[in-house]
Protein backbone atom coordinates (compact mmCIF):
# COMPACT_ATOMS: atom_id res chain seq x y z
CA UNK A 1 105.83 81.42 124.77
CA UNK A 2 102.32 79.94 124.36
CA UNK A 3 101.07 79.70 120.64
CA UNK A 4 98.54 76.85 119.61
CA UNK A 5 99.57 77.32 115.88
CA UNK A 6 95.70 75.76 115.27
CA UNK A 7 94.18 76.60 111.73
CA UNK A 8 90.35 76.84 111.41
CA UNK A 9 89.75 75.88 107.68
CA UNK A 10 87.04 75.07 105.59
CA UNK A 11 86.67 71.23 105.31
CA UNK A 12 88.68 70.26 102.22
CA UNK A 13 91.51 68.30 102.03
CA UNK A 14 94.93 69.47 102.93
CA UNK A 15 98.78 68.48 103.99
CA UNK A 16 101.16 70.05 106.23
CA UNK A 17 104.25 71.24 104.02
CA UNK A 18 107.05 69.02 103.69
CA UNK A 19 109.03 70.73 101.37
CA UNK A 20 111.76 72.00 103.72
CA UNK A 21 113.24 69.62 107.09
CA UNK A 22 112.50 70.09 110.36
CA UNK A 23 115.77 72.06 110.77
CA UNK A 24 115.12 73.99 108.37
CA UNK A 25 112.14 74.94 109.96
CA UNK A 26 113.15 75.17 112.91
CA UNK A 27 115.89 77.94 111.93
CA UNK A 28 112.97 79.79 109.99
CA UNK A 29 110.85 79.94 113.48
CA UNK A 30 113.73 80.93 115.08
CA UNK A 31 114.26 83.34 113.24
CA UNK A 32 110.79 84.76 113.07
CA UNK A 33 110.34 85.34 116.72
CA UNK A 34 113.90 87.28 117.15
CA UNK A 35 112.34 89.52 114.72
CA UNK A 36 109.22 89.92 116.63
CA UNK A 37 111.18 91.11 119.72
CA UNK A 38 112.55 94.17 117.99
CA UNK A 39 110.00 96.73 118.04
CA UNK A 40 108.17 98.19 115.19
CA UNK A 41 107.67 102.68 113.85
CA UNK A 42 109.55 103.32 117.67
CA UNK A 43 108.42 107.17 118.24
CA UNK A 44 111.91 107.59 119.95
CA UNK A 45 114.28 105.87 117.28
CA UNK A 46 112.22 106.18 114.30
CA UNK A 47 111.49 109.99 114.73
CA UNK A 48 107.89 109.51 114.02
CA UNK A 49 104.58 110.39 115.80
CA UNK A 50 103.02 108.18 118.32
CA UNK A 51 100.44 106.13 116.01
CA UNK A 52 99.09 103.42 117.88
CA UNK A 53 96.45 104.73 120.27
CA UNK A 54 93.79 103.21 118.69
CA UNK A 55 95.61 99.60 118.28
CA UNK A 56 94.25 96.63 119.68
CA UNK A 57 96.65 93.95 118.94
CA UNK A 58 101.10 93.25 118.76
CA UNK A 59 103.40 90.89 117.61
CA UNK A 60 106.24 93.10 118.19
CA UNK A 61 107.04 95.18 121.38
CA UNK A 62 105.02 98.43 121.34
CA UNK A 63 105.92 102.02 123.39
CA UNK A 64 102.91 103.97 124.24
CA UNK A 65 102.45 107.92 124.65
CA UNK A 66 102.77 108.66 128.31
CA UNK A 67 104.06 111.62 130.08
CA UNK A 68 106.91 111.65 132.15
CA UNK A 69 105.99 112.63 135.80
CA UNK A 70 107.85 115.57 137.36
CA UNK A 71 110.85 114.39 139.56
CA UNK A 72 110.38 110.74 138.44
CA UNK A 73 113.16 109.41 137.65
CA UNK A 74 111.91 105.14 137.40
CA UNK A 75 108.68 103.38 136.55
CA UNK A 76 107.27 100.27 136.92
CA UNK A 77 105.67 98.40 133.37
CA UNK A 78 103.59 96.03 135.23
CA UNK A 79 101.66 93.85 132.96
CA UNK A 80 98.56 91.34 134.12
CA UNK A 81 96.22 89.53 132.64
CA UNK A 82 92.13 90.58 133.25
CA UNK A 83 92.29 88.64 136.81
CA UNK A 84 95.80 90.74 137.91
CA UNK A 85 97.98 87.90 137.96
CA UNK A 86 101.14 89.68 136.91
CA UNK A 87 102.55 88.25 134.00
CA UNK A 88 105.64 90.03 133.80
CA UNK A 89 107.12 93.52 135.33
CA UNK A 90 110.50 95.72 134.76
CA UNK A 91 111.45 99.06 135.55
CA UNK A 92 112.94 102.23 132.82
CA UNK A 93 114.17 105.34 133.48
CA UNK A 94 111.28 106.36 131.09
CA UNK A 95 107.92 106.06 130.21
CA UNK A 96 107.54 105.93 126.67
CA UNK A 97 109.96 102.55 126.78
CA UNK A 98 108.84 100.00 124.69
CA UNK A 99 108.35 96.83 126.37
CA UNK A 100 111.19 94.85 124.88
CA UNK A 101 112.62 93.69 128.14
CA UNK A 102 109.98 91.50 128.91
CA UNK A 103 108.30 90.78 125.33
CA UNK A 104 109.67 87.18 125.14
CA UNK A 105 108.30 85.62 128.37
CA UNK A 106 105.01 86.67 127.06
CA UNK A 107 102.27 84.70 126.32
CA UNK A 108 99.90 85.16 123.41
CA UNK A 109 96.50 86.01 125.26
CA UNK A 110 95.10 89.65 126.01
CA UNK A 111 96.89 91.19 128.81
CA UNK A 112 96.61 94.83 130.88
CA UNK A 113 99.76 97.27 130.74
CA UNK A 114 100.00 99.30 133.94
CA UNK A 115 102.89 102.22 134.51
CA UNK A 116 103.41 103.20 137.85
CA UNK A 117 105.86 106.20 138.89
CA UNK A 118 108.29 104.67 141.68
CA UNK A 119 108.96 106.72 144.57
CA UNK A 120 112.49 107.13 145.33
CA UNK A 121 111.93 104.10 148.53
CA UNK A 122 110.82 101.97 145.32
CA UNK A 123 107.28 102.10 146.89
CA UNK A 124 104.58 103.00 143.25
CA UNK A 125 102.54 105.70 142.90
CA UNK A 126 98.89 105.09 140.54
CA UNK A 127 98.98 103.98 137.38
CA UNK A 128 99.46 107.06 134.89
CA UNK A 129 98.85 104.77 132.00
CA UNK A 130 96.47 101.61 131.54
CA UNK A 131 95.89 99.91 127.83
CA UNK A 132 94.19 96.73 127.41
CA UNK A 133 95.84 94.95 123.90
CA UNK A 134 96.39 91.19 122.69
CA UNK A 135 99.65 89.74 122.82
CA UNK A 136 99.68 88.47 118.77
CA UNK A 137 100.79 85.30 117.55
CA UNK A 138 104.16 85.11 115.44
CA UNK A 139 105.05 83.16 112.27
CA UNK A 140 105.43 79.69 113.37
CA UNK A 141 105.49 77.32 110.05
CA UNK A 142 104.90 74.87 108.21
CA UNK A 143 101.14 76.01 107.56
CA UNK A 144 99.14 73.56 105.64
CA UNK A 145 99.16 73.46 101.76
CA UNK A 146 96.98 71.97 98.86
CA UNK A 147 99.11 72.18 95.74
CA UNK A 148 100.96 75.40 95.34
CA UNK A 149 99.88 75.55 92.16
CA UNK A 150 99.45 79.56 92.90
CA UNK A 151 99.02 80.32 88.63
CA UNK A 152 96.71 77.36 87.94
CA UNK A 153 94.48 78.66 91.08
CA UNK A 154 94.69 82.60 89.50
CA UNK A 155 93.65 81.67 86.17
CA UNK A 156 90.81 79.35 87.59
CA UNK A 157 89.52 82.78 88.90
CA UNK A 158 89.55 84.85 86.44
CA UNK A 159 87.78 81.88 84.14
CA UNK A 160 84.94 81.77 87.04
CA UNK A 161 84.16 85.77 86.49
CA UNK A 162 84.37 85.84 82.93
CA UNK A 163 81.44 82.76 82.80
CA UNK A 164 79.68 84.70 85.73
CA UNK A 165 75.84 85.46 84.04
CA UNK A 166 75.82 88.71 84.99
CA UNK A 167 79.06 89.48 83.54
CA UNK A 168 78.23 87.20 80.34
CA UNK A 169 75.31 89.12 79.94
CA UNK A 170 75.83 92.46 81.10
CA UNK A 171 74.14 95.94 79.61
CA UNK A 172 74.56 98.17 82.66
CA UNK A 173 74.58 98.88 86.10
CA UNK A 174 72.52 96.58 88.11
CA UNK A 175 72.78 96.08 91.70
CA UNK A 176 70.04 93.97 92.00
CA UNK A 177 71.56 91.45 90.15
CA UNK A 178 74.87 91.61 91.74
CA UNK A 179 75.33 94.36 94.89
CA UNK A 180 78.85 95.21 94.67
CA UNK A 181 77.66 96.79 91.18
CA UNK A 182 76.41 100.02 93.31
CA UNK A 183 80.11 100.79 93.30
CA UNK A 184 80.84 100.92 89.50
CA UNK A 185 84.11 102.73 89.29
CA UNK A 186 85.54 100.18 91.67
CA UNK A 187 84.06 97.25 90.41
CA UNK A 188 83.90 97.39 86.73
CA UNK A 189 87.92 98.60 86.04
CA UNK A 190 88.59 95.23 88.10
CA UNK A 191 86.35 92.74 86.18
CA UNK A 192 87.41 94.73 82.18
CA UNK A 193 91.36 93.42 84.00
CA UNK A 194 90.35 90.01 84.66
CA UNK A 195 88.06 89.68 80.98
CA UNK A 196 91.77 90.77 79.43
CA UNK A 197 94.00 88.07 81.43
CA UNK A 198 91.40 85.09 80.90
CA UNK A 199 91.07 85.94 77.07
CA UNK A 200 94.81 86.30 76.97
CA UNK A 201 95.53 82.95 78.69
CA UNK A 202 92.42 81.12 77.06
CA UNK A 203 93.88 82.55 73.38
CA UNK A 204 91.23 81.62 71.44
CA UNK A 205 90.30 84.29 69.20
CA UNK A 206 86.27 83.99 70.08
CA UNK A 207 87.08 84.23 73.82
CA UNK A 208 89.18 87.45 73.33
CA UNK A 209 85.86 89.21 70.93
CA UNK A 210 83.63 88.39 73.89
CA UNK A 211 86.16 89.67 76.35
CA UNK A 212 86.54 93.14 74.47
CA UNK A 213 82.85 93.10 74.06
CA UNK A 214 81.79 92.92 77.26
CA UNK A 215 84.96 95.47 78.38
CA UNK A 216 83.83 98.25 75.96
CA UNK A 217 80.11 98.15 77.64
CA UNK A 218 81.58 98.54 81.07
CA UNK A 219 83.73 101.44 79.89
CA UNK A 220 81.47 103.01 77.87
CA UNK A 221 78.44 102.85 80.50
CA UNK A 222 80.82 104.50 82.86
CA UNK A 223 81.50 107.33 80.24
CA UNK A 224 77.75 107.75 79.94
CA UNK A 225 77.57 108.27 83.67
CA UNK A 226 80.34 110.35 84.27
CA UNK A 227 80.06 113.94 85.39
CA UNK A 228 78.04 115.82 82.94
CA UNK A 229 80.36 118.33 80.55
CA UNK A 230 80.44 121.96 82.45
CA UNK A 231 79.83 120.35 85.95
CA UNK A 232 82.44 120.99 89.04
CA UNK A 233 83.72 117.57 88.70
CA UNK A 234 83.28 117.25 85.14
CA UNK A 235 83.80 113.97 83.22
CA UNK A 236 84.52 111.95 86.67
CA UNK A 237 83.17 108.23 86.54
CA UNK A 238 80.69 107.64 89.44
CA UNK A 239 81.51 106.08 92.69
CA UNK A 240 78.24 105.12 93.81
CA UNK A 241 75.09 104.39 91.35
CA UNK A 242 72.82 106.72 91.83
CA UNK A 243 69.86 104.52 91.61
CA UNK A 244 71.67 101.94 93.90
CA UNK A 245 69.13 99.14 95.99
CA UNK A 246 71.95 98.45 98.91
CA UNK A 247 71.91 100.83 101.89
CA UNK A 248 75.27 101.09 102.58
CA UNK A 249 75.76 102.29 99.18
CA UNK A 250 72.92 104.77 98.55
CA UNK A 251 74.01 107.24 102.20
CA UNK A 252 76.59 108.02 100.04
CA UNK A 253 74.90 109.09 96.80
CA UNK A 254 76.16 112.38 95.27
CA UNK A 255 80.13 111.91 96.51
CA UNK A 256 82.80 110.66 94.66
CA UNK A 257 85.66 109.11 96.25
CA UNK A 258 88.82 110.15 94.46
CA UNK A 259 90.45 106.86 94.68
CA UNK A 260 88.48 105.61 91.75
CA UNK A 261 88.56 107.68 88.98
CA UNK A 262 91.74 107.01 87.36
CA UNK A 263 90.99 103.48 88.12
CA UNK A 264 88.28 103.86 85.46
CA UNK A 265 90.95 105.68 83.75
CA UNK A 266 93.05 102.69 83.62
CA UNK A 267 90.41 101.02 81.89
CA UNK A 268 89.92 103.59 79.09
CA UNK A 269 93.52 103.10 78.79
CA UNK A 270 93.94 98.98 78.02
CA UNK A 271 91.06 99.25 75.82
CA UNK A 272 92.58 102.24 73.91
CA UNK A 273 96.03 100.13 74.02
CA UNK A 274 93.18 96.92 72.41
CA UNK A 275 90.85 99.13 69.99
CA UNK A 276 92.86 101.86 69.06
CA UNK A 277 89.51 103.56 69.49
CA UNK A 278 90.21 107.24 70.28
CA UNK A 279 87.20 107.71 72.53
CA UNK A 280 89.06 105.64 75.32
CA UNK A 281 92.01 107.84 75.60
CA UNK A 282 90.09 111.53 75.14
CA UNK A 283 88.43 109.95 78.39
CA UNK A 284 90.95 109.03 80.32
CA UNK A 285 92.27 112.46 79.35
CA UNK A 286 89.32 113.95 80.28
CA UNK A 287 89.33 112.22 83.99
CA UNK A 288 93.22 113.61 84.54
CA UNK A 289 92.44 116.83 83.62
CA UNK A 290 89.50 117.12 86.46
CA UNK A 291 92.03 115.55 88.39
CA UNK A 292 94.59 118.50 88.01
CA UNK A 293 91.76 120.74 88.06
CA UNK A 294 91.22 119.66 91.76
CA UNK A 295 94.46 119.38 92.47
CA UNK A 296 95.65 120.78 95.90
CA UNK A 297 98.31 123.86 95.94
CA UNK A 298 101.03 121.44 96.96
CA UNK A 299 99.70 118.39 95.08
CA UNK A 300 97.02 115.68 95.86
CA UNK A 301 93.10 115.65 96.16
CA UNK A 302 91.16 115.41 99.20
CA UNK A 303 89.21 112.16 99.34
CA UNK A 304 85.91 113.13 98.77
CA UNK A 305 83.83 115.68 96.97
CA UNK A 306 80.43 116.48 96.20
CA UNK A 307 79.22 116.12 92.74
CA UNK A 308 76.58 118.81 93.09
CA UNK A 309 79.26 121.69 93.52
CA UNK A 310 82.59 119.90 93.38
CA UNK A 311 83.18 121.01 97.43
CA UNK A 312 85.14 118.49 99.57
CA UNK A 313 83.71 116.89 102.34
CA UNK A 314 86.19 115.84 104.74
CA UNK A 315 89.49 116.66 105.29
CA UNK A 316 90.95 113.68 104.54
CA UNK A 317 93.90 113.63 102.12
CA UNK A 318 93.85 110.97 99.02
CA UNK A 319 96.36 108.20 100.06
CA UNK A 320 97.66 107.82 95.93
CA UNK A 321 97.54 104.35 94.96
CA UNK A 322 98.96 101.58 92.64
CA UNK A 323 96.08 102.37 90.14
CA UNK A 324 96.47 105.96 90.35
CA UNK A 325 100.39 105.85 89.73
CA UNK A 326 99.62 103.54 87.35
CA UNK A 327 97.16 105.76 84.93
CA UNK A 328 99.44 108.98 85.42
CA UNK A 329 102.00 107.40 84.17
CA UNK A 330 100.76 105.31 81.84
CA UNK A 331 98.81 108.53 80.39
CA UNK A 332 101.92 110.69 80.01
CA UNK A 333 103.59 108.20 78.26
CA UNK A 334 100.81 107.89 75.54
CA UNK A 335 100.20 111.63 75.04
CA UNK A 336 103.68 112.37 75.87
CA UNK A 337 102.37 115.12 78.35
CA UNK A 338 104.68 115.55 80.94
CA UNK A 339 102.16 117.27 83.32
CA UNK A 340 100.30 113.60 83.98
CA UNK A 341 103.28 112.62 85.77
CA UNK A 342 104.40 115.53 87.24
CA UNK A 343 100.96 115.46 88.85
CA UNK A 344 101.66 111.88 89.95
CA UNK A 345 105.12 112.80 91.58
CA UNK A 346 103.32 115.84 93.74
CA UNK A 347 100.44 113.20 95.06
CA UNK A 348 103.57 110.36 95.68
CA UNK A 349 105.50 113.12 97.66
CA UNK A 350 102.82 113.71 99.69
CA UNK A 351 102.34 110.33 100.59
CA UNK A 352 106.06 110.50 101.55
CA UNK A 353 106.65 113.83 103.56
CA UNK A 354 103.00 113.16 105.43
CA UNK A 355 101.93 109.91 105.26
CA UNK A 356 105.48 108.06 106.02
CA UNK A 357 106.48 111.13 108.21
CA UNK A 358 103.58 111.05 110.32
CA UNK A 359 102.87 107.17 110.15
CA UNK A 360 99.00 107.83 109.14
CA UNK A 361 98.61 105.37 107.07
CA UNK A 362 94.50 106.22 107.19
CA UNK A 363 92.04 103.71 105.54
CA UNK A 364 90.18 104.77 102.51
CA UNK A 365 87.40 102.65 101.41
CA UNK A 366 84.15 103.68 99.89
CA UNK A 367 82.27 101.76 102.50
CA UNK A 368 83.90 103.87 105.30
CA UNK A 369 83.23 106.83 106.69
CA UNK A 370 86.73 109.36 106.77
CA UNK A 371 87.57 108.99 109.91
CA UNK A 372 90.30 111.46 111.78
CA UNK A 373 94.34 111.13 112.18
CA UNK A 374 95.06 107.32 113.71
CA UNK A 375 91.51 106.07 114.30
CA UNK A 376 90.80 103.88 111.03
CA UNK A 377 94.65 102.19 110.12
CA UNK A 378 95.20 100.37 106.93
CA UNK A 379 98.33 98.59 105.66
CA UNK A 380 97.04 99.40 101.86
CA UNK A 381 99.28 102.74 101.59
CA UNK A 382 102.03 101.94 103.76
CA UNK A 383 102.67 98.66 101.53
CA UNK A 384 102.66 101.30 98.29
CA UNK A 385 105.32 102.66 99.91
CA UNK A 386 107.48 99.97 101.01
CA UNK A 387 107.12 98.42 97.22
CA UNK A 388 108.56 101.99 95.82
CA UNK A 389 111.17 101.98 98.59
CA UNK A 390 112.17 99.17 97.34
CA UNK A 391 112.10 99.95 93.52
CA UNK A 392 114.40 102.97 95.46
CA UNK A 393 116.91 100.36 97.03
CA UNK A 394 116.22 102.05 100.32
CA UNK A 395 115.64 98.32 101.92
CA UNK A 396 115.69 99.44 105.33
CA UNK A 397 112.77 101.68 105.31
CA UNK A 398 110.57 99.23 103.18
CA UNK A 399 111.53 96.56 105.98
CA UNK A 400 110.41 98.57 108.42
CA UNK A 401 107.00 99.15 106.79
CA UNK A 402 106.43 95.95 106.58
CA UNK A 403 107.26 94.65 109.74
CA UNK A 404 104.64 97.40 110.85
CA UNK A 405 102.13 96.07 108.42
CA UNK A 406 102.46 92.78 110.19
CA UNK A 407 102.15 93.80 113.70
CA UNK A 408 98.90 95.20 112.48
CA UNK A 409 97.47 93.72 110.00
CA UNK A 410 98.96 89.66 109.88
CA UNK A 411 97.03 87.23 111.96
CA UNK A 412 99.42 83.54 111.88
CA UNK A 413 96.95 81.45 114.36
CA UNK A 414 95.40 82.17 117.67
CA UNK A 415 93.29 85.44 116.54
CA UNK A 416 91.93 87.53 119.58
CA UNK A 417 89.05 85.77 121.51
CA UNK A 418 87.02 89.35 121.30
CA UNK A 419 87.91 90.19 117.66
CA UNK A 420 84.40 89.91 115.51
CA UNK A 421 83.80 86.42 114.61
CA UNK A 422 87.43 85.56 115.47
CA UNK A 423 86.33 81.35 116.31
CA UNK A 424 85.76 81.59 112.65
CA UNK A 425 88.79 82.82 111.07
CA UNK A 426 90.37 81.00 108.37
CA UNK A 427 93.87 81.33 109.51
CA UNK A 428 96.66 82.34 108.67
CA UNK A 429 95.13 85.52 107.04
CA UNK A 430 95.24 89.29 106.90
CA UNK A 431 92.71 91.92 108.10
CA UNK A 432 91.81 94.95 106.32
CA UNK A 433 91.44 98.23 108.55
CA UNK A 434 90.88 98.95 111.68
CA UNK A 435 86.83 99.43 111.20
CA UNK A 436 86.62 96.18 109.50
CA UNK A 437 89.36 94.37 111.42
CA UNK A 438 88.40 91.31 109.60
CA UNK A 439 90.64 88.61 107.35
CA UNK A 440 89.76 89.85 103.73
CA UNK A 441 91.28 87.87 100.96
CA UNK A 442 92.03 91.07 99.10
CA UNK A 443 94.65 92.16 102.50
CA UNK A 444 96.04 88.56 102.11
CA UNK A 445 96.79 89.50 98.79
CA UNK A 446 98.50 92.94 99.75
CA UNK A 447 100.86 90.68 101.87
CA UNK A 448 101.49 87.55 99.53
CA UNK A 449 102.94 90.43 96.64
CA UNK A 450 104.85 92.39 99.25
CA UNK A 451 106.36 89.55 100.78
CA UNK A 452 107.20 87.87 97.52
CA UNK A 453 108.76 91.35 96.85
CA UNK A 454 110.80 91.69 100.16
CA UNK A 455 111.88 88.42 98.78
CA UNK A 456 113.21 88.83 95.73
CA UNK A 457 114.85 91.76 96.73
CA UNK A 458 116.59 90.40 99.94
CA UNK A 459 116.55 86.79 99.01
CA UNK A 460 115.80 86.29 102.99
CA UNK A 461 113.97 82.73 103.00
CA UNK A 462 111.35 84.06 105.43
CA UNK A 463 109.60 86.26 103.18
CA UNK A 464 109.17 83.91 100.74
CA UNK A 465 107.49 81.43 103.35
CA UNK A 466 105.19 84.18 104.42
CA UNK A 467 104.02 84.88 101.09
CA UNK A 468 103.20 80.91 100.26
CA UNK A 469 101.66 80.98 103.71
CA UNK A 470 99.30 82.96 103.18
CA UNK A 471 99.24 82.21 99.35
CA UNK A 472 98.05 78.21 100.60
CA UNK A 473 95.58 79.52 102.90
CA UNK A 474 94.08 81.17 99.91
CA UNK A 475 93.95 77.94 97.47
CA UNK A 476 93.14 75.49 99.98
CA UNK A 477 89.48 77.44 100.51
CA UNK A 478 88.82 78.61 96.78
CA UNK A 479 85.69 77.14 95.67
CA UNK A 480 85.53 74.27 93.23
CA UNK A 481 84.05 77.17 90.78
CA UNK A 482 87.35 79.11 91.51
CA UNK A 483 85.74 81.74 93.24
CA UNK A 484 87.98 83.28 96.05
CA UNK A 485 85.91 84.07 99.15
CA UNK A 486 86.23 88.02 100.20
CA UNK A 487 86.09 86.97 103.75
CA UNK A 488 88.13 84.57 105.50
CA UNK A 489 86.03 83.01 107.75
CA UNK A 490 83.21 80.17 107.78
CA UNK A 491 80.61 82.26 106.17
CA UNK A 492 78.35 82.75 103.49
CA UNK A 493 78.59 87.03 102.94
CA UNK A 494 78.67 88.11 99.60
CA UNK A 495 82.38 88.00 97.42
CA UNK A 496 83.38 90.90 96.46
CA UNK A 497 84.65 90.00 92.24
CA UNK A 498 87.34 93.71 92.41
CA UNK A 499 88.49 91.89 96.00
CA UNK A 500 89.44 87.97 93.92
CA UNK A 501 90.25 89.91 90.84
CA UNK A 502 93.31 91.38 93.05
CA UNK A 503 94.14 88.60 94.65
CA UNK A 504 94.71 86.27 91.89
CA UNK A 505 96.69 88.58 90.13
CA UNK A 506 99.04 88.63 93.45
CA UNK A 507 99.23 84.80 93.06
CA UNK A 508 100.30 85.30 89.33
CA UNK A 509 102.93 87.59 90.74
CA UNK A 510 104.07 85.13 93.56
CA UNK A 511 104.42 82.12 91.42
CA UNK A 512 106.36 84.64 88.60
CA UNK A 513 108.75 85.46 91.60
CA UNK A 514 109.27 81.78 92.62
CA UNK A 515 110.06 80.76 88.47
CA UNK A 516 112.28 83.48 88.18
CA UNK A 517 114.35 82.81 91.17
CA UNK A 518 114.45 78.91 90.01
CA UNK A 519 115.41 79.97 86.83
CA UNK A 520 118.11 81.71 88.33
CA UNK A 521 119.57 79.18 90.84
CA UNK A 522 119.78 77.11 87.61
């Protein structure tokens, strides 16, 4: 059981965690890897499609989709690494076994899985399966740590966006000035949330008129832009600036990508809930009525449709999100219009009877093309659901999400020699989606709130570790500014403000989690 544990950081100072003993520890790591020998969404026991053709990488023992061979009745799992020295080999009665019998003597490196049919003399026939896949690294603490002071290191953030120029100073939409502004439904409803928690948590009465000043020109310049009155997607906030400079962004002019919306809708919302201005809500009203407009016969939206005659253009269902839930039911509660949430509860059951059913947990980002059933994964949705499954008290299911979301999506140290810029990973961290398989702080931050979730609700130590793992990684490489880099690796690309907005309100969370439960124990 080979793993390095080595951490490739950015050169600031840092400690190895003391806070628990070495037995401690040692129980924890213990621990960890027995989990990582059960395997994770099992086609066979979970009842659940085959999902993982397109995966690269495991920490837990995967089963692949193979056919059984006619009169078979054993095969041969034969697994080598790229020069065919056989690393380790047993025989099933079955094909579609995952490889749990041999999952512990393995080493962390990429390796080559080979089934061969066995003829009834024990002699093989050729392979009917080959796959090519990395051998992940397992949770194997202590990390390092700074200070763990997770809410001092949020707020820090949010203080470095609100003195940003640009946002100090801003009118409208300029990507020139900053890129990620070609994407103004996305980016805007995160930076109005992070002008409201630094004016909160600064309290002076100055810093909260500025706040609410610059908040009411991002919501009403999206307003302005929206669909026009009349149109097919009438009154819908855009998704990409139509006059955008950035490449990436302008292939996509004339779409909107359903996701973001209501998060613009959540906006209109908190500055109704601050103004009392009327003009915030009849827009976010406005935005969920489109909505149901579009609505699908059994509930949901597909994810994207063109603004010129309101047609989709993909098939591609809408995964709902936080921010989605979020508005719908924040909306019906203001109007006191059931129909906001009933619309909320379709889009959630889909996400249950197809998403969960079908483990297609596809990834939806406005940077990425839709891609078909299993070729672009994300943890984002998945997560969604484990949190509500645990607001449910169904605890095994959420478990199980999560355990998936790791094996996918959860890099602890040794990160695949052949993964894209891998030598300069900031580890431990968490990647985003298959077609950017890359550690983005916002993913880290998907992890650090559902593990300080999985915590709170199953007091397991484990969790809790995992979330402050990846929490530290986080701290020890935010800028003296406070700015959070988007990705986690030695690197100068451009931050992405909607990606450290998220993420520092996940540390707020984790260090509210960690105060409650001390409060409790005393």
């Amino acid at each position: 059981m080979l793993q390095k544990n080595i951490f490739a950081v950015l050169p600031i100072a840092m400690a190895v965690s003391a806070s628990a003993d070495d037995a401690v520890w040692a129980e924890l790591n213990q621990k960890a890897f027995e989990e990582t020998l059960i395997p994770v969404a099992l086609p066979s026991r979970d009842n659940i499609p085959f999902w993982n053709r397109n995966a690269k990488r495991f920490i837990h023992p995967p089963a692949f989709e193979i056919s059984p061979v006619a009169g078979v009745e054993k095969y041969r799992f034969e697994l080598t690494d790229d020069a065919g020295k056989v690393l380790a080999a047993f025989e099933a009665a079955h094909p579609q076994e995952p490889l749990t019998p041999v999952w512990k003597d393995l080493p962390v490196q990429l390796m080559v899985l080979n089934v061969y049919p066995l003829n009834p003399d024990g002699s093989r026939q050729d392979s009917i399966f080959k796959k090519r896949f990395y051998r992940s690294a397992w949770f194997k603490g202590p990390y390092p740590v700074k200070n763990q002071d997770y809410s001092a290191a949020a707020y820090r953030c949010f203080k470095y966006i609100y003195d940003l120029e640009h946002v100090q100073n801003w009118e409208k939409v300029d990507d020139t000035i900053y890129r990620k502004y070609c994407y103004p439904s996305k980016t805007l409803p995160a930076i109005i949330d992070a002008l409201f928690i630094h004016a909160e948590k600064d309290g002076r009465a100055e810093v909260k008129a500025n706040a609410l000043r610059i908040a009411s020109k991002m919501a009403d310049w999206l307003i302005s832009n929206s669909q026009a009155p009349g149109t097919p997607l009438e009154y819908l906030p855009p998704t990409y600036f139509k006059d955008a400079t950035y490449e990436v962004c302008r292939r996509h002019i004339g779409e909107i990508m359903m996701i973001y919306p209501m998060a613009a809708g959540n906006s209109y919302l908190k500055l109704y809930e601050y103004t009392g201005k009327q003009k915030y809500l009849d827009a976010a009203v406005k935005i969920a009525r489109t909505m149901k407009k579009l609505e699908l016969p059994g509930g949901g939206w597909y994810l994207v449709y063109r603004e010129a005659d309101g047609k989709p253009m993909c098939s591609n269902v809408l995964v709902i999100n936080e921010n989605m839930y979020e508005f719908c039911t924040k909306l019906s509660e203001i109007t006191g219009e059931r129909e906001y949430a009933d619309m909320r509860d379709r889009a959630f059951r889909i996400l249950i009877g197809k998403n969960l059913r079908e483990w297609n947990w596809d990834g939806q980002f406005e940077d990425t093309k839709p891609l078909p059933q299993y070729i672009n994964l994300t943890k984002d949705g998945a997560l969604f659901v484990a949190a509500k499954k645990f607001e449910e008290g169904d605890i095994e299911t959420a478990e199980k999400i999560i355990a998936w979301a790791e094996d996918q999506f959860v890099v602890w140290s040794d990160p695949c020699p052949e993964a894209r810029f891998s030598d300069t990973w900031i580890l431990p961290g968490a990647l985003e989606q298959y077609q950017c398989y890359m550690p983005i702080d916002a993913s880290y931050a998907r992890f650090i709130s559902i593990f300080s979730r999985a915590y709170e609700v199953t007091g397991k130590r484990l969790y809790l570790e995992k979330a402050k793992a990846l929490a530290d990684c986080i701290i020890r490489n935010q800028r003296e500014s406070g700015e959070i880099p988007t990705f986690f690796q030695v690197s100068h690309y451009m931050t992405w403000l909607n990606c450290m907005i998220y993420t520092s309100k996940s540390l707020l969370e984790l260090d509210g989690r960690i105060r409650k439960n001390s409060a409790a124990k005393n």
